[in-house]
Protein backbone atom coordinates (compact mmCIF):
# COMPACT_ATOMS: atom_id res chain seq x y z
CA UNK A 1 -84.18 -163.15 -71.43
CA UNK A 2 -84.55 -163.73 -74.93
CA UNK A 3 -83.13 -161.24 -77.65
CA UNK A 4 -86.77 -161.51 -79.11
CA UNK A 5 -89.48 -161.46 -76.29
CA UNK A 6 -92.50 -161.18 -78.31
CA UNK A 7 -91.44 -164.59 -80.55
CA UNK A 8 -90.41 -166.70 -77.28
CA UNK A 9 -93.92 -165.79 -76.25
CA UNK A 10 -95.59 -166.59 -79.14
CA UNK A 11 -94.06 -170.08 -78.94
CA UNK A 12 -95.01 -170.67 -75.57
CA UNK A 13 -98.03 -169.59 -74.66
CA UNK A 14 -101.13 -171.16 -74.95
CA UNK A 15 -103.23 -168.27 -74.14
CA UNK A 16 -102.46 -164.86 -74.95
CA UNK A 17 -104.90 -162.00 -72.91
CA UNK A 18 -104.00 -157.80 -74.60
CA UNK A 19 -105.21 -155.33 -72.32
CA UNK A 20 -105.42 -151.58 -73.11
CA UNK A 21 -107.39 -148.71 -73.53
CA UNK A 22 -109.21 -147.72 -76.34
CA UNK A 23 -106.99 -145.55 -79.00
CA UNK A 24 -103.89 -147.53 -78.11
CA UNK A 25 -104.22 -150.16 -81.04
CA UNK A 26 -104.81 -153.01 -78.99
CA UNK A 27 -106.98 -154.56 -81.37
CA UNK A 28 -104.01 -154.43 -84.24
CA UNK A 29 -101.37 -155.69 -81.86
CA UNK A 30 -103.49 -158.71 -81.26
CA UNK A 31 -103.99 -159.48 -84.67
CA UNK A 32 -99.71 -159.01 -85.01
CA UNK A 33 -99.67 -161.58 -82.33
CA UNK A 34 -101.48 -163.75 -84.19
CA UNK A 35 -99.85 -162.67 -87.48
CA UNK A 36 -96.43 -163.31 -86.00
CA UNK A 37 -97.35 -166.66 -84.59
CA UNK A 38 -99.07 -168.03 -87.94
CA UNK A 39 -95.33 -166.77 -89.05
CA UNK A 40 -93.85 -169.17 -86.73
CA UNK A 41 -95.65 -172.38 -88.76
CA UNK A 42 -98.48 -172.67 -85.91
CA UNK A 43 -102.29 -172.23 -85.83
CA UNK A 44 -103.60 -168.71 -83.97
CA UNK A 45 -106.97 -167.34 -83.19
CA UNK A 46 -107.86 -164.28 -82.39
CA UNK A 47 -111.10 -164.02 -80.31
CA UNK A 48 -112.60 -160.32 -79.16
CA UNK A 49 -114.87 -159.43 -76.41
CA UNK A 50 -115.15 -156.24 -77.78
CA UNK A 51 -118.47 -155.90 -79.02
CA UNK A 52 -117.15 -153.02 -81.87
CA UNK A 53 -116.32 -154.66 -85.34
CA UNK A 54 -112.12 -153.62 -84.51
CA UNK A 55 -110.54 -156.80 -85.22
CA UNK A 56 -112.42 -157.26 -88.34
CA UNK A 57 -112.08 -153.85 -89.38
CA UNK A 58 -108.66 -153.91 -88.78
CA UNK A 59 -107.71 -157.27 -90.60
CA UNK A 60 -109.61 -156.47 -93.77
CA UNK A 61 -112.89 -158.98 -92.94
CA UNK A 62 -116.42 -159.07 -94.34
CA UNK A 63 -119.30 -159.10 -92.01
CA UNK A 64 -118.81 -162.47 -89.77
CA UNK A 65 -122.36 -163.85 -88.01
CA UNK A 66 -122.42 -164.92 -84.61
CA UNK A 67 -119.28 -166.85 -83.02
CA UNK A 68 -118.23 -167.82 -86.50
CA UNK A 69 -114.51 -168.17 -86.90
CA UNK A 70 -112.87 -167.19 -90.26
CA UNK A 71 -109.66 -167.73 -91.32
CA UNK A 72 -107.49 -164.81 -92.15
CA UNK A 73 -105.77 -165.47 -95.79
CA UNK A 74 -102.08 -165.70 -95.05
CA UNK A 75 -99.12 -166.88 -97.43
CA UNK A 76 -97.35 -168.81 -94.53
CA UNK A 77 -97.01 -172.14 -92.88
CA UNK A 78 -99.20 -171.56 -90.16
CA UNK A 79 -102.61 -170.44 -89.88
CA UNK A 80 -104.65 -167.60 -88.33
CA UNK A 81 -108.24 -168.10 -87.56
CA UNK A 82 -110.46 -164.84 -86.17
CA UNK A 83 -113.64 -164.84 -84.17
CA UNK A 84 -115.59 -162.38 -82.67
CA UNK A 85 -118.20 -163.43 -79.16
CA UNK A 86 -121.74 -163.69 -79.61
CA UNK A 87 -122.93 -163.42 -76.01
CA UNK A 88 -126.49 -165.19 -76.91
CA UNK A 89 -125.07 -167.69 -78.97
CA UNK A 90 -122.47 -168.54 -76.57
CA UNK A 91 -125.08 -168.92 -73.61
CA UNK A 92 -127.23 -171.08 -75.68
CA UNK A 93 -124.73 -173.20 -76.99
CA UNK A 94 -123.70 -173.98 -73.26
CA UNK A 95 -127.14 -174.36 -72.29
CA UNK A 96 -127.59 -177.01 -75.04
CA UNK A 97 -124.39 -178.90 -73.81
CA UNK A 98 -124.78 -178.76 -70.19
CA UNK A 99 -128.45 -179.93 -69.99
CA UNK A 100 -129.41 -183.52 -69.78
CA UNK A 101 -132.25 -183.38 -72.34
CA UNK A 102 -133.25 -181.40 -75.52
CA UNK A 103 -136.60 -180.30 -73.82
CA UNK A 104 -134.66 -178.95 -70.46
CA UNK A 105 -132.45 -176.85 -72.83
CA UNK A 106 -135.95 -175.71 -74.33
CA UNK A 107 -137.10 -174.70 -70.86
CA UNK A 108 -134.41 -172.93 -69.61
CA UNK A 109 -133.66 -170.94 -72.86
CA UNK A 110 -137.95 -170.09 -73.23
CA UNK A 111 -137.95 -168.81 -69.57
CA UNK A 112 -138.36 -164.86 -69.39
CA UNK A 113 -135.38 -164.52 -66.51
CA UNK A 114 -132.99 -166.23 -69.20
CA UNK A 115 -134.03 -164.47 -72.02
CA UNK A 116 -133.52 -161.04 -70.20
CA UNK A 117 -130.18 -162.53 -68.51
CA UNK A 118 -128.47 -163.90 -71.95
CA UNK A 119 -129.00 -160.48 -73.46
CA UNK A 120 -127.27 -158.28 -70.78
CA UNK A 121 -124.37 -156.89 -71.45
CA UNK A 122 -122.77 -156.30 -68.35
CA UNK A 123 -122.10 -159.51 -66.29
CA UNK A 124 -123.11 -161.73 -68.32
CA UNK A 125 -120.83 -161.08 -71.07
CA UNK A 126 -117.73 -161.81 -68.95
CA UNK A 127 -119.11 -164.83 -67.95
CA UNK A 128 -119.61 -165.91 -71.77
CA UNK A 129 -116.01 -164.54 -73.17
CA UNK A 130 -114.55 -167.05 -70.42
CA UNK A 131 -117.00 -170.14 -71.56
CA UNK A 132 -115.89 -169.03 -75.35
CA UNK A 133 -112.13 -169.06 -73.88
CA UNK A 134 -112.94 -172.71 -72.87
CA UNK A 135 -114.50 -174.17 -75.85
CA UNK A 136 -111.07 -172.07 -77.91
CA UNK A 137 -109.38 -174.20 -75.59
CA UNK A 138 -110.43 -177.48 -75.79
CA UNK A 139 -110.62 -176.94 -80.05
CA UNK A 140 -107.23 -179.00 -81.12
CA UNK A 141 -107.22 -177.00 -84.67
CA UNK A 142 -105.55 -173.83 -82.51
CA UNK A 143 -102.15 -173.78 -80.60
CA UNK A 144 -102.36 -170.37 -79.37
CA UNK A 145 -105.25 -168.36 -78.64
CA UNK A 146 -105.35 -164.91 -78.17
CA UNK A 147 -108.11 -162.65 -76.55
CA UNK A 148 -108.69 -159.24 -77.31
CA UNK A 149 -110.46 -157.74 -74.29
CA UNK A 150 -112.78 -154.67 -74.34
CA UNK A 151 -111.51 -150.98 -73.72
CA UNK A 152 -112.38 -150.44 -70.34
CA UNK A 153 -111.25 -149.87 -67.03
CA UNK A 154 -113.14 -153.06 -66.64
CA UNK A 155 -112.01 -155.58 -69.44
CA UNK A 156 -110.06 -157.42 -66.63
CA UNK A 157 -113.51 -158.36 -65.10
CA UNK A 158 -113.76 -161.54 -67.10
CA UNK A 159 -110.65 -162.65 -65.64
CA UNK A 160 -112.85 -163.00 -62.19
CA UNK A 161 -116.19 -164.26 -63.68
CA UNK A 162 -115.28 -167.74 -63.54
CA UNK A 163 -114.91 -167.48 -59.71
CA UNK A 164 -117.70 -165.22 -59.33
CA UNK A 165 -119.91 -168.05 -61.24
CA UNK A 166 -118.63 -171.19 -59.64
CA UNK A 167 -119.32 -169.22 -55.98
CA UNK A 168 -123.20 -168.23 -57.24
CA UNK A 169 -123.94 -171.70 -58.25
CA UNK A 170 -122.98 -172.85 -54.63
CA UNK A 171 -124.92 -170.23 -52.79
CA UNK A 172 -127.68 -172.24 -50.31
CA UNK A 173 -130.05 -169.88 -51.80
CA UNK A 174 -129.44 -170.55 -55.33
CA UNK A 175 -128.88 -174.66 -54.42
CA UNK A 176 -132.61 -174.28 -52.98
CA UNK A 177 -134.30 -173.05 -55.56
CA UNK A 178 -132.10 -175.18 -58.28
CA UNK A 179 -133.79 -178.27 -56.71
CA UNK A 180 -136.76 -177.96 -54.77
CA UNK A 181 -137.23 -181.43 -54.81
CA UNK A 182 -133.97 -182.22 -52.66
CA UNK A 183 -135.36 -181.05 -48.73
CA UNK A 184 -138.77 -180.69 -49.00
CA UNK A 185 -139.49 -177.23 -51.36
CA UNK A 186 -142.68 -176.63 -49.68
CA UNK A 187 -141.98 -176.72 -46.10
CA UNK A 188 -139.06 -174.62 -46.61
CA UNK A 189 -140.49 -172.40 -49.09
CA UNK A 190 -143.07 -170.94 -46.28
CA UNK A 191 -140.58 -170.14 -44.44
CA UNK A 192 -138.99 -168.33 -46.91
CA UNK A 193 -141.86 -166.40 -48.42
CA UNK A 194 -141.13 -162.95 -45.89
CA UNK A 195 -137.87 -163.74 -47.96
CA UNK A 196 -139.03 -163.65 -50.98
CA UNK A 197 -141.47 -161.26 -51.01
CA UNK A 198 -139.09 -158.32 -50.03
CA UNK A 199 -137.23 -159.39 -52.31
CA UNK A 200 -139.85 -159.05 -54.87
CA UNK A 201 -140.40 -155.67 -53.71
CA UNK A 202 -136.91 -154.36 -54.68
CA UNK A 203 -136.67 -156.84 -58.06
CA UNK A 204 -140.38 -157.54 -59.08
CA UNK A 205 -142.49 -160.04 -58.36
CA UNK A 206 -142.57 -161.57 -61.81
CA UNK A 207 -138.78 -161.39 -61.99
CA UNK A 208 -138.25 -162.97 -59.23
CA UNK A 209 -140.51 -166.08 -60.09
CA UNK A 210 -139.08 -166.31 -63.63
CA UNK A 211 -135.79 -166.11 -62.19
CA UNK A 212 -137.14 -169.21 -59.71
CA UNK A 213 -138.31 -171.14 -62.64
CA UNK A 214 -134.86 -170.64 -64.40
CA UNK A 215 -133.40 -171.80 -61.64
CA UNK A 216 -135.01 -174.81 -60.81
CA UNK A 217 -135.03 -175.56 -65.03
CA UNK A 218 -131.16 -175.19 -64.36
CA UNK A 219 -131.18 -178.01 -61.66
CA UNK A 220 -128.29 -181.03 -62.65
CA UNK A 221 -126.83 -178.47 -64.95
CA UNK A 222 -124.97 -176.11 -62.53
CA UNK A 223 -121.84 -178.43 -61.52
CA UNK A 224 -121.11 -178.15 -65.42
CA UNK A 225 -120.90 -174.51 -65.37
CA UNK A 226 -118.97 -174.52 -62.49
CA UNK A 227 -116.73 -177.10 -63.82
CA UNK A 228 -116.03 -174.84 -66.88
CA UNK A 229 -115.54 -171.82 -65.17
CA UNK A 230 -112.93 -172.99 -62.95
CA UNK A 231 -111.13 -174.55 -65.73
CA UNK A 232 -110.99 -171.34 -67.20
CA UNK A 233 -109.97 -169.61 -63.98
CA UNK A 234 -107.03 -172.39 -62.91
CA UNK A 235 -106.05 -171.53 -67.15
CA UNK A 236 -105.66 -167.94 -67.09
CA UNK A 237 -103.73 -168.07 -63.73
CA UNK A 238 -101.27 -170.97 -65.23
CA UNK A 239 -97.69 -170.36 -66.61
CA UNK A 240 -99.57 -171.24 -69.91
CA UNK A 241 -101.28 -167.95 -70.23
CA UNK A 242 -99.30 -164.78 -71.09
CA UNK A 243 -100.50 -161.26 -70.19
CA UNK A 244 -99.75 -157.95 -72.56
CA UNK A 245 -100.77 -154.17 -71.71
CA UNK A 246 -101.21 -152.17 -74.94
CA UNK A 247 -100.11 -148.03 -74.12
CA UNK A 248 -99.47 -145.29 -76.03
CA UNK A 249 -97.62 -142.48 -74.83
CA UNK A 250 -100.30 -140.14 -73.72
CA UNK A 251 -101.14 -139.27 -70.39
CA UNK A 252 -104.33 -140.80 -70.43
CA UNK A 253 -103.12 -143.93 -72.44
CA UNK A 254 -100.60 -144.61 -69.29
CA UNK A 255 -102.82 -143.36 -67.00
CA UNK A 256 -104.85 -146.58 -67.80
CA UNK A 257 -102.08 -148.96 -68.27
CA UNK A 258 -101.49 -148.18 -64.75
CA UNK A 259 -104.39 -149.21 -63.99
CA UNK A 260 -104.10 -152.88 -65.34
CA UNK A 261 -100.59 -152.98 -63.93
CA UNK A 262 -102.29 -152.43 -60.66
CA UNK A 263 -105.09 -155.37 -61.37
CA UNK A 264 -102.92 -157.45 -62.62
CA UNK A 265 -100.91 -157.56 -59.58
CA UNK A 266 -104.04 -157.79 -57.38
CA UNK A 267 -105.61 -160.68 -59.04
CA UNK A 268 -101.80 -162.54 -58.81
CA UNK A 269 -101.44 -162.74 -62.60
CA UNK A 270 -97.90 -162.33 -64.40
CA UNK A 271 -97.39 -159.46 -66.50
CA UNK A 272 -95.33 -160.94 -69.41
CA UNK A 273 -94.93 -158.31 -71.87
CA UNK A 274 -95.94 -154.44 -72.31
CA UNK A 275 -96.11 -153.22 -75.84
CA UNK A 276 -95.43 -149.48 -76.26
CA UNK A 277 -97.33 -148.62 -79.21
CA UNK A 278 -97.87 -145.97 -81.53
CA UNK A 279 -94.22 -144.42 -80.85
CA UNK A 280 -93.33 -141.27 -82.76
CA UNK A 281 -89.98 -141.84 -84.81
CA UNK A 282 -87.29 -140.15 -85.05
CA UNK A 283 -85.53 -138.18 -87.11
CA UNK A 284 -82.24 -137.73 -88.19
CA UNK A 285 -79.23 -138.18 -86.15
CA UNK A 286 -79.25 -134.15 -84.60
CA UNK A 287 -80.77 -133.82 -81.81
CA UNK A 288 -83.40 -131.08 -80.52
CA UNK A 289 -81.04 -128.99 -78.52
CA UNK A 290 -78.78 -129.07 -81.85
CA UNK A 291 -82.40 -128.36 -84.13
CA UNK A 292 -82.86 -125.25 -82.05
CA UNK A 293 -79.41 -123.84 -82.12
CA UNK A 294 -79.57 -124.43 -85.96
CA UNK A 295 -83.05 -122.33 -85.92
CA UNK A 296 -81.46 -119.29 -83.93
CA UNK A 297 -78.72 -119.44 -86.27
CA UNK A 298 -80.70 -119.13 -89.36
CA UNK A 299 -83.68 -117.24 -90.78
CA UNK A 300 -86.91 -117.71 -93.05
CA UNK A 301 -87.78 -120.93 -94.17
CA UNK A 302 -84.44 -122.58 -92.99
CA UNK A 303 -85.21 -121.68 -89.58
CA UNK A 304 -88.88 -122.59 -89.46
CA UNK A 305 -87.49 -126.00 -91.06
CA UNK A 306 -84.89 -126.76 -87.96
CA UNK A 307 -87.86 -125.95 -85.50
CA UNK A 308 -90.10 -127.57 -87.19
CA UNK A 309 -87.68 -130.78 -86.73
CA UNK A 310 -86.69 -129.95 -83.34
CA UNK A 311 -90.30 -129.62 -82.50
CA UNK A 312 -90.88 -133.44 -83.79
CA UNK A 313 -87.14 -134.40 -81.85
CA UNK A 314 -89.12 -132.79 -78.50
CA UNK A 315 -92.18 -135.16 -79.54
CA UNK A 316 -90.27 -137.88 -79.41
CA UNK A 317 -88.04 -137.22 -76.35
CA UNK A 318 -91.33 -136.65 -73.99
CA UNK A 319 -92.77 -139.80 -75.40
CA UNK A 320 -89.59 -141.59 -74.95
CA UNK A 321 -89.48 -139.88 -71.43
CA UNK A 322 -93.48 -140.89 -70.67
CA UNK A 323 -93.17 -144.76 -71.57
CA UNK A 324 -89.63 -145.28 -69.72
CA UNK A 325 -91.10 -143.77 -66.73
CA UNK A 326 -94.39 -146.30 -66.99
CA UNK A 327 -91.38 -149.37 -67.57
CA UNK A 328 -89.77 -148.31 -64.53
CA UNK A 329 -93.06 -148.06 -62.55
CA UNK A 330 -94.20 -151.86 -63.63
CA UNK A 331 -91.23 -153.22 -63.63
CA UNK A 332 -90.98 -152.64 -59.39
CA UNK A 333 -94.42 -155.05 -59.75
CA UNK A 334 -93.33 -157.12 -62.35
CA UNK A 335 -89.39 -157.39 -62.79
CA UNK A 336 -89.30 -159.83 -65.74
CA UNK A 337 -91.66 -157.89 -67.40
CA UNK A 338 -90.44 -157.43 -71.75
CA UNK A 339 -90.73 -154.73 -73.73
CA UNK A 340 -91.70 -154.28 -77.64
CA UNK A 341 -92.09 -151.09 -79.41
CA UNK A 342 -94.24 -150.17 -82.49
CA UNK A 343 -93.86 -146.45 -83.77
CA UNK A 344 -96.51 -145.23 -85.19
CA UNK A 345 -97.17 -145.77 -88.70
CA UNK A 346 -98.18 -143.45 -91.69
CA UNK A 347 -101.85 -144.78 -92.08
CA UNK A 348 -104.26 -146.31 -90.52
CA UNK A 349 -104.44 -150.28 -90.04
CA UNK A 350 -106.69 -151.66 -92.24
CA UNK A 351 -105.25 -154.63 -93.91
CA UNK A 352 -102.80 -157.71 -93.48
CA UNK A 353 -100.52 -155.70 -94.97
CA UNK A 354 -100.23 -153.03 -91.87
CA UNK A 355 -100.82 -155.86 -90.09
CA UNK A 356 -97.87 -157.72 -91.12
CA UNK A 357 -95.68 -154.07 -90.78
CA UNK A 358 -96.45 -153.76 -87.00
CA UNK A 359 -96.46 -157.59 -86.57
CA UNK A 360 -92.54 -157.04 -87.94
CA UNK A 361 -91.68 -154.16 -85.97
CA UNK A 362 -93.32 -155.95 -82.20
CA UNK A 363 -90.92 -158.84 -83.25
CA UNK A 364 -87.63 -157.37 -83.53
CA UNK A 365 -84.85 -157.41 -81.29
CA UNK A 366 -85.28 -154.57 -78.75
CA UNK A 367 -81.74 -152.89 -79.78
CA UNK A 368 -83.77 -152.65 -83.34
CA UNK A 369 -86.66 -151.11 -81.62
């Protein structure tokens, strides 16, 4: 194993995915990923599927408009490029390159079903952060792209969209009403009208036919989705794409981290690296057995002082106790899993500066963590 995990990473991945919970910094340590790379003399982007302004907020960035990318002002040799997803966009710039003619793209993005569909948030959104992932991917101005998944107990859903899409678009139901034209669309479609209509009782008649029309707009345009998504899918399962969990040492922070552990092993994905972040330092040399034998020695101020320190040594112990625990539990799943550390730091990130600080302090040689 290297003597600097996080850097031997940076230089070989193509694809970097952070999961975490919210209040972990997940956000920041994927911008230090991207920092530490753009160190390295290559060309990062940072991409969020968080639909909160974090990344931006946290690098110091004006307002950015849809899937704009802006590059991140750095004094190095490499670059570091930002972007945040723009669900509608992203659907409608797919839409426009999948279809075989400016007026079908027209159709399909004026039909009610679509409308309603490219504005969800739920689904449809992991379907779009992986079509975004493939357009990052096939852009030759980045080496390394890193995506900054949602706080949830379901930001690993995206990692399963692509699958999820490709097996929709080859459903005989969906094929049938993507091309009426192929089979005879009116003999079948009596048959299929007790179909249909309690269907329509559960969804809504009207949905259900704009949802028809989209579909059959969509006809010659499907095996291009597909396509996409299961280059996106075969990509995030390669030995190209590194995984990181973001924890803190809280009991809900690891709570969740055991969580992803656990998906990540079920969808057969590597866990490459965890980053323990937000650690509280130590202090001193002493110890807190040795801070509270000072306090019982001493009286007043002195001895609120030496249990006041041994207070912040018992801090530190429990979190140091907490996050070797969780290392010990993944690393039965995950043996080659690395480690980085990040303590936590005396304001709040806001700028490249604090940026650059944790970027530093992920990068270091464990023994200097």
């Amino acid at each position: 194993m290297s003597t600097q995990p996080v850097i031997e990473m940076c230089m070989s991945a193509r694809v970097i995915v952070t999961c975490g919970t919210g209040g972990v910094g997940k956000t920041s340590v994927a911008a230090a990923l991207g920092y530490e790379i753009a160190q390295q003399g290559k060309r990062a982007i940072v991409i969020t599927i968080d639909p909160a302004r974090r990344l931006a907020d946290a690098i110091g960035l004006g307002e950015g408009t849809g899937n704009e990318i802006q590059r991140v002002p750095l004094d190095t040799t490499g670059e570091l490029w930002v972007t945040m997803l723009d669900v509608q966009e992203t659907f409608d710039s797919l839409v426009r390159d999948t279809s075989p003619t400016p007026e079908r793209a027209k159709e399909v993005m004026d039909n009610s079903f679509y409308r309603s569909l490219s504005r969800s948030l739920s689904g449809t959104r992991d379907y779009m952060a992986a079509e975004r992932l493939y357009d990052l991917c096939e852009d030759s101005r980045f080496d390394v792209i890193i995506v900054d998944t949602p706080p949830s107990r379901n930001a690993l859903d995206f990692l399963e969209s692509p699958e999820r899409l490709a097996r929709f678009l080859k459903h005989p139901i969906v094929k049938f009403l993507v091309a009426p034209s192929r089979g005879g669309f009116r003999l079948v479609n009596a048959a299929m009208q007790p179909v249909f209509k309690a269907i329509s009782t559960v969804v809504g008649g009207d949905t259900l036919t704009g949802t028809a029309a989209f579909l059959r707009a969509f006809d010659g345009m499907e095996e291009e989705f597909s396509r996409r998504a299961l280059v996106v899918a075969k990509t995030l399962r390669s030995a190209s794409s590194s995984f990181v969990i973001v924890t803190a040492p809280s009991p809900d922070a690891l709570t969740e981290a055991d969580h992803f552990v656990s998906e990540l092993s079920r969808l057969g994905i590597t866990l490459r690296l965890i980053v323990a972040n937000r650690m509280p330092p130590h202090f001193g040399t002493s110890t807190a057995a040795e801070e509270h034998s000072l306090a019982k020695s001493q009286s007043g101020d002195l001895a609120r002082v030496h249990e006041l320190i041994a207070g912040l040594h018992d801090h530190a112990d429990r979190a140091d106790s907490d996050i070797q625990a969780f290392i010990q539990r993944t690393s039965t799943a995950f043996p080659a899993v690395s480690i980085a550390f990040a303590t936590e730091l005396a304001t709040d990130i806001h700028d490249m500066d604090s940026i650059g600080a944790l970027a530093q302090q992920l990068a270091a040689p464990p023994a200097q963590q």
